[in-house]
Protein backbone atom coordinates (compact mmCIF):
# COMPACT_ATOMS: atom_id res chain seq x y z
CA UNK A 1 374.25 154.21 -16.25
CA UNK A 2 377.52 154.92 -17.28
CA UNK A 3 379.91 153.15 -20.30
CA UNK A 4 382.09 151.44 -17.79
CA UNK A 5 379.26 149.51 -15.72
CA UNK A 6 379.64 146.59 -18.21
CA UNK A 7 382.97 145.98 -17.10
CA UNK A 8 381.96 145.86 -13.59
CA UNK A 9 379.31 143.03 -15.03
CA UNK A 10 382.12 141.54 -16.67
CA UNK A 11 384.34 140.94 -13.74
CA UNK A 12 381.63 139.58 -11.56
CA UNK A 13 380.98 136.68 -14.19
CA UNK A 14 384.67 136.11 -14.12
CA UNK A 15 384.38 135.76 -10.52
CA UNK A 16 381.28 133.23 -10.54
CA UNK A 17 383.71 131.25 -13.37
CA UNK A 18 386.16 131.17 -11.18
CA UNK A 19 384.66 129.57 -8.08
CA UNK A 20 382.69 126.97 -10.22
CA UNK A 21 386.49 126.11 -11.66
CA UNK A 22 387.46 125.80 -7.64
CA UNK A 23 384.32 123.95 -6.88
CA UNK A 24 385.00 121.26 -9.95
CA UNK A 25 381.90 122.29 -11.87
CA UNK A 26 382.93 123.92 -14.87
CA UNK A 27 382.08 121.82 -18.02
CA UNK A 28 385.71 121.68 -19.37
CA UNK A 29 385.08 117.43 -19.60
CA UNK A 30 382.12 118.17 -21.47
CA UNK A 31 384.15 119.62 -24.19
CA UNK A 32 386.29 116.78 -24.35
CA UNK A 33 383.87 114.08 -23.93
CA UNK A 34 382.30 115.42 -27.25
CA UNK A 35 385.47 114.94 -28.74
CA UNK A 36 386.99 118.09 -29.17
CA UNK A 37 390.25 116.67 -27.81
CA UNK A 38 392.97 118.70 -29.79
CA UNK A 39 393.97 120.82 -33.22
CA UNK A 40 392.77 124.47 -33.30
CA UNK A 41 389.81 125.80 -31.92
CA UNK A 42 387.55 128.90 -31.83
CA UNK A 43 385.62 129.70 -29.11
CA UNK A 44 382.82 131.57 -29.88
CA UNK A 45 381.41 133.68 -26.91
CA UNK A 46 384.83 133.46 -24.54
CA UNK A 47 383.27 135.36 -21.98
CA UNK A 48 386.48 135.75 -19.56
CA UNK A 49 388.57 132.85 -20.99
CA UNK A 50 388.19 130.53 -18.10
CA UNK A 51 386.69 127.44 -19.42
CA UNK A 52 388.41 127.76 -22.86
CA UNK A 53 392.03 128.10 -20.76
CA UNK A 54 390.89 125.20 -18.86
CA UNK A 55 390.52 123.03 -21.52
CA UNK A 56 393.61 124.46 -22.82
CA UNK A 57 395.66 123.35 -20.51
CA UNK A 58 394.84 119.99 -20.35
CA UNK A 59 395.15 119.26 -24.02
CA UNK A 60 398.76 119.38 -24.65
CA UNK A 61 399.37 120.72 -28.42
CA UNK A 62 396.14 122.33 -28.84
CA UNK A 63 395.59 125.51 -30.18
CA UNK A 64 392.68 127.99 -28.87
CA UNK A 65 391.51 131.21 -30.12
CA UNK A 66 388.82 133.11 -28.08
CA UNK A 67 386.18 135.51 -29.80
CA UNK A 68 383.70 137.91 -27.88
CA UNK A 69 381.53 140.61 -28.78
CA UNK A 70 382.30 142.16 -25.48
CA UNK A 71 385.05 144.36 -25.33
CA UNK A 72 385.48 144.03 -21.32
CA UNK A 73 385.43 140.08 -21.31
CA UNK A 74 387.93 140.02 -23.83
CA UNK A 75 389.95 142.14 -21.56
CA UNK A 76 389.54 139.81 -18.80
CA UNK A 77 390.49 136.81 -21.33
CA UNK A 78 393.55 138.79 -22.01
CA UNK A 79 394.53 139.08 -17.87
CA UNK A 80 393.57 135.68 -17.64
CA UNK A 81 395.73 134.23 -20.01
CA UNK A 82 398.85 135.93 -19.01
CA UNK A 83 397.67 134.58 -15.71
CA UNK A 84 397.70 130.89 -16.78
CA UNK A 85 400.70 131.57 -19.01
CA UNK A 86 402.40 132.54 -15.37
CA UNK A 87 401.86 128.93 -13.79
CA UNK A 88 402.25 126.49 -16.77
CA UNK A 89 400.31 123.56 -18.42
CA UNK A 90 400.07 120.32 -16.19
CA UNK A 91 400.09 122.85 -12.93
CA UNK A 92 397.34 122.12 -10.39
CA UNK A 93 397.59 125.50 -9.09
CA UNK A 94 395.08 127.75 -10.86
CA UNK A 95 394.79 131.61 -11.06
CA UNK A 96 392.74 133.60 -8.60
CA UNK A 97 392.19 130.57 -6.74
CA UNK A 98 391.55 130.03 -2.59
CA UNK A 99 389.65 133.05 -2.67
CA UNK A 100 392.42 135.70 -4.10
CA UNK A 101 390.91 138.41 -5.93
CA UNK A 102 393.11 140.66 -8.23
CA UNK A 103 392.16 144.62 -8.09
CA UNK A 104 389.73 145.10 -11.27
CA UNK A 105 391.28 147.56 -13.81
CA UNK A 106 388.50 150.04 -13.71
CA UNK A 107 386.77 151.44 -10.75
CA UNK A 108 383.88 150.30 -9.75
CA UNK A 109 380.75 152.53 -10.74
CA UNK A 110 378.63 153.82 -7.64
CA UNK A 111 374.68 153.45 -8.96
C-alpha cells in the first residue's frame, strides 16, 4: 500500500458526508439542540469539514476552528471551506451537491 491511499479513503468519507448532507441526515441540529448555538468552537476530529461548515453556516457570528490528525481530511476541510466561502451563509445551495463531484487532487491508487 502506498502513502497516498489514505487520501483516496479520505475523499470517499467526504463523499458519504456529502450525500447524508443532501439526504437531510447529517446531525448538524444535534449540535445545536445541545446548545452549542454560537461563540468559538473547536472541532475535534473535523474529518472533511462538512458537518462543522454546516453548522457554521447557520449560526450567524460563530466562530469554528477544525482540528484533525489526518493530514488528507484536513486538506479536504481546506477545499471545502473555500467551497462554502464561494456560495455564502443563509444560501440553500450547498457544495458538491445534485451529484457533482470535483476531480480529487491526487490520483487514485490502483491496488
Amino acid at each position: 500500500m502506498t502513502r497516498e491511499a489514505p487520501r483516496y479513503e479520505a475523499e470517499l468519507f467526504d463523499l458519504m458526508i456529502r450525500q447524508l448532507r443532501d439526504i437531510k441526515v447529517l446531525p448538524v441540529d444535534h449540535v445545536a439542540a445541545c446548545g452549542v448555538n454560537g461563540g468559538e468552537v473547536l472541532e475535534v476530529g473535523c474529518g472533511s469539514g462538512v458537518v462543522g461548515l454546516e453548522w457554521l453556516i447557520n449560526t450567524p457570528g460563530a466562530r469554528l476552528t477544525g482540528l484533525d490528525a489526518d493530514p488528507a481530511m484536513l486538506a479536504l476541510a481546506e477545499l471545502n471551506l473555500a467551497d462554502y466561502q464561494k456560495i455564502g451563509a443563509g444560501s440553500r445551495a450547498r457544495p458538491g451537491s445534485s451529484g457533482r463531484r470535483r476531480e480529487p487532487a491526487l490520483p487514485r491508487q490502483q491496488f
